[in-house]
Protein backbone atom coordinates (compact mmCIF):
# COMPACT_ATOMS: atom_id res chain seq x y z
CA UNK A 1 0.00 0.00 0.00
CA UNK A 2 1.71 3.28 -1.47
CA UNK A 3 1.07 6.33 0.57
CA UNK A 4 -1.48 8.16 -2.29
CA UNK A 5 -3.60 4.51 -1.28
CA UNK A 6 -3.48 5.35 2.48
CA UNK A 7 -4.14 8.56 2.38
CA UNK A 8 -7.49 7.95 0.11
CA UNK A 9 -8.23 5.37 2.69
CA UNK A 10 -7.95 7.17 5.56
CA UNK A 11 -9.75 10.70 4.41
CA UNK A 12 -12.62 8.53 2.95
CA UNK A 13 -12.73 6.94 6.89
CA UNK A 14 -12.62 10.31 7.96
CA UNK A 15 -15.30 11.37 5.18
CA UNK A 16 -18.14 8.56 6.05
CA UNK A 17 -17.35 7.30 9.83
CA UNK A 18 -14.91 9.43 11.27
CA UNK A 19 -17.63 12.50 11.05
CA UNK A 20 -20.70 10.62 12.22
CA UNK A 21 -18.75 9.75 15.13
CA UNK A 22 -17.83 13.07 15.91
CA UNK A 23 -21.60 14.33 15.56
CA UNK A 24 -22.13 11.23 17.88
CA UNK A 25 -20.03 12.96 20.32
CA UNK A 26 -21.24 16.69 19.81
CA UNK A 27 -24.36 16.03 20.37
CA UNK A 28 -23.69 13.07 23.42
CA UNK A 29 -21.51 16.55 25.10
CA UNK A 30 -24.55 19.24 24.57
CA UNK A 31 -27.00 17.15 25.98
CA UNK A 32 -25.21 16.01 29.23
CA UNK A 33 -25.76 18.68 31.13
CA UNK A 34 -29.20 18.42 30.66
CA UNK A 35 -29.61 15.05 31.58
CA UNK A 36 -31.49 14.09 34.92
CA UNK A 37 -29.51 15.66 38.14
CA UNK A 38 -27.47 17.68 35.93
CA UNK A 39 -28.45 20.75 37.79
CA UNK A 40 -27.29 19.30 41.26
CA UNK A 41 -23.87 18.25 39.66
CA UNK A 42 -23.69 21.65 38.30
CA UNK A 43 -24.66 23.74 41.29
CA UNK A 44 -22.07 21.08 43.33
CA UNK A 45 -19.12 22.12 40.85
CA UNK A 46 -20.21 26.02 40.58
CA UNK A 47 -19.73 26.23 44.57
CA UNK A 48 -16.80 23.74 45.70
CA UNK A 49 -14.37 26.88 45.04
CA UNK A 50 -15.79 28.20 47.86
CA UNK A 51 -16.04 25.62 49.99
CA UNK A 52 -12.70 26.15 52.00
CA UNK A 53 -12.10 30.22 51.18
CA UNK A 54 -10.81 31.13 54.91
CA UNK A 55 -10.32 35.24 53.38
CA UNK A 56 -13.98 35.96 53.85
CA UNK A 57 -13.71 35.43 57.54
């Protein structure tokens, strides 16, 4: 296999199943935070910077 015959190869992978896979993962990455106790996670991670801030007091 000559490298003109991998190259075709590999940019008609990236062409057919190498972009439906990354749409896969787009869309799998805008929905989690949506999914069911996605708010609590969120509200968890938005506040654990303050959780030990000893300058306030």
């Amino acid at each position: 296999m000559n490298a003109t015959a991998l190259y075709d190869a590999l940019r008609h992978f990236a062409d057919s199943w190498g972009l439906a896979a990354m749409v896969v993962c787009f869309v799998a990455l805008c929905a989690w935070p949506f999914r069911r106790g996605g708010r609590q996670d969120s509200d968890v991670a938005a506040k654990m910077i303050f959780e030990e801030d000893d300058n306030g007091k």
